[in-house]
Protein backbone atom coordinates (compact mmCIF):
# COMPACT_ATOMS: atom_id res chain seq x y z
CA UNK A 1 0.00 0.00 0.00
CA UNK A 2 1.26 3.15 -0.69
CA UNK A 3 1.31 6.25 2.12
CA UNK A 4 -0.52 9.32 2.33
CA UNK A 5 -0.29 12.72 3.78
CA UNK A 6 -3.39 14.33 3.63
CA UNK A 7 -3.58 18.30 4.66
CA UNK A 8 -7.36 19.42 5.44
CA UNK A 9 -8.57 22.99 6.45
CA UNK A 10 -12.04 23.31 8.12
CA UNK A 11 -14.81 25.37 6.16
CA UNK A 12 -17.92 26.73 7.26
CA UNK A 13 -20.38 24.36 8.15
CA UNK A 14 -17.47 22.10 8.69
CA UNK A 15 -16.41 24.08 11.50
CA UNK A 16 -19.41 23.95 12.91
CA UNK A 17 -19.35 20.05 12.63
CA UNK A 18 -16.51 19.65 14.29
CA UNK A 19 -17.28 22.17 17.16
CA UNK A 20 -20.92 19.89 17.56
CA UNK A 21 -19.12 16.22 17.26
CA UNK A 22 -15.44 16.64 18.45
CA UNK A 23 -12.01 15.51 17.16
CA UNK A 24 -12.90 12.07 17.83
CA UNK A 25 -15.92 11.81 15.90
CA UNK A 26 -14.03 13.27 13.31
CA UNK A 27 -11.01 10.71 13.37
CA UNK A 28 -13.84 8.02 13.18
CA UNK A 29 -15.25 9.26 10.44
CA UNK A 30 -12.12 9.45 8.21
CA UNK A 31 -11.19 6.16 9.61
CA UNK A 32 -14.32 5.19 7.60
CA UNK A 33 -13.97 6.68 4.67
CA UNK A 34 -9.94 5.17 4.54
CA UNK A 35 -11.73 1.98 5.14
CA UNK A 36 -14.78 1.51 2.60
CA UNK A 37 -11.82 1.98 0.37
CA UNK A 38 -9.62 -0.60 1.37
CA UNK A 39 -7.09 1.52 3.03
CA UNK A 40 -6.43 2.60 7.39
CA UNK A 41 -5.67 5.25 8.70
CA UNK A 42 -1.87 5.48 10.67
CA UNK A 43 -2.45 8.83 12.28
CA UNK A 44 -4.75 12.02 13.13
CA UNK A 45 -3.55 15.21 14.45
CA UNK A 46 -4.86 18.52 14.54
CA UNK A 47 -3.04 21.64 14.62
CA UNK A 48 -2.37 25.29 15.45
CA UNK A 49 -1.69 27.51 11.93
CA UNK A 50 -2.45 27.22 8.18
CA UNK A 51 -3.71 23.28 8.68
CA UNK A 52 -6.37 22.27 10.53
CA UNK A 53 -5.47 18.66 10.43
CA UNK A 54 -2.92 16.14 9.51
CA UNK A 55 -3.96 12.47 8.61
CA UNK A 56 -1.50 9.67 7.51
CA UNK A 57 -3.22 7.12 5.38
CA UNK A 58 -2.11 3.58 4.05
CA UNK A 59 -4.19 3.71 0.82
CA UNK A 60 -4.13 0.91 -2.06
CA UNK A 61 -3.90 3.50 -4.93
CA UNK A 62 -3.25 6.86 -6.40
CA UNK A 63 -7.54 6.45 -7.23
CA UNK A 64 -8.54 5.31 -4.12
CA UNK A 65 -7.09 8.36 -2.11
CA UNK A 66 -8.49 10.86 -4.75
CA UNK A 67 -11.42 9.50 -4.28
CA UNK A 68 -11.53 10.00 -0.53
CA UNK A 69 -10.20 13.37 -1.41
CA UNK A 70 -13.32 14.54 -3.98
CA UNK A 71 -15.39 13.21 -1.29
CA UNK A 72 -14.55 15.46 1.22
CA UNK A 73 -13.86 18.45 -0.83
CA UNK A 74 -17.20 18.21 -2.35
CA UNK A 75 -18.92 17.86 0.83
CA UNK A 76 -17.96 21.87 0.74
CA UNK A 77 -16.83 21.26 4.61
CA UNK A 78 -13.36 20.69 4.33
CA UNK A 79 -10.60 21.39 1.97
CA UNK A 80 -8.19 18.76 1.22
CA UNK A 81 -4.39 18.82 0.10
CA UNK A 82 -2.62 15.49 -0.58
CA UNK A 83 0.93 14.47 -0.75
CA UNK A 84 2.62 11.08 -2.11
CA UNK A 85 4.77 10.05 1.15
CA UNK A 86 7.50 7.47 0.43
CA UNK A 87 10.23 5.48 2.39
CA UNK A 88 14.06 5.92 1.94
CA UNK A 89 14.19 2.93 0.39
CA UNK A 90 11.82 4.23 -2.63
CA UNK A 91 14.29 7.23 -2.57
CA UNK A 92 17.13 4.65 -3.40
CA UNK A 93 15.62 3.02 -6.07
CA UNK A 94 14.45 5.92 -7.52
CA UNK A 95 17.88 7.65 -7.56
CA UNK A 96 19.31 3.96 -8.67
CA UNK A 97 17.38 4.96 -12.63
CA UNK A 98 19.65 6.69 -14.80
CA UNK A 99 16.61 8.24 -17.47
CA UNK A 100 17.34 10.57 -19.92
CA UNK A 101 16.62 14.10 -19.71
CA UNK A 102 17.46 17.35 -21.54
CA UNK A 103 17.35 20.75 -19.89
CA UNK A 104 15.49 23.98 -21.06
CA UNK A 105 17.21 25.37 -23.73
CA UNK A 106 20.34 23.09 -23.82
């Protein structure tokens, strides 16, 4: 499965959700949503400044998490930013490729 870092900021009525049901409620909920699409959830925090929340997903696919993502964002609630996480070892395989590439105007 691949990992996930998925940014949210609260919106409106979404703020008002989470003021009426908790943090809790809210972890449960994405817990959920991770799960009717085959993936679980590693971590929830919320925080102080520009994001509202931090989850850390284990997701099957690239379509599965985008999916979880239109969800939310179209529930007009919440707005979601995702990020491809990967291990070291990914790192290393990936700088292992020798591709070929031509710069800008070279």
């Amino acid at each position: 499965m691949a990992k996930y870092l998925i940014q949210g900021n609260y919106l409106g009525e979404g703020i008002k959700g989470l003021l009426k049901e908790g943090g809790s409620s809210r972890r449960a909920a994405i817990e959920g949503l991770a799960n009717s699409l085959g993936g679980s959830v590693e971590a929830v925090y919320y925080a102080f400044g520009d994001t509202d929340i931090f989850v850390i997903m284990d997701m099957p696919d690239h379509a599965s998490v985008t999916a979880a993502a239109l969800m939310a964002s179209a529930s007009g609630a919440v707005a979601v930013k995702t990020t491809v996480l990967m291990t070291p070892e990914e790192v290393d395989e990936a700088a292992k490729k020798t591709p070929s590439y031509r710069p800008p105007g070279q």
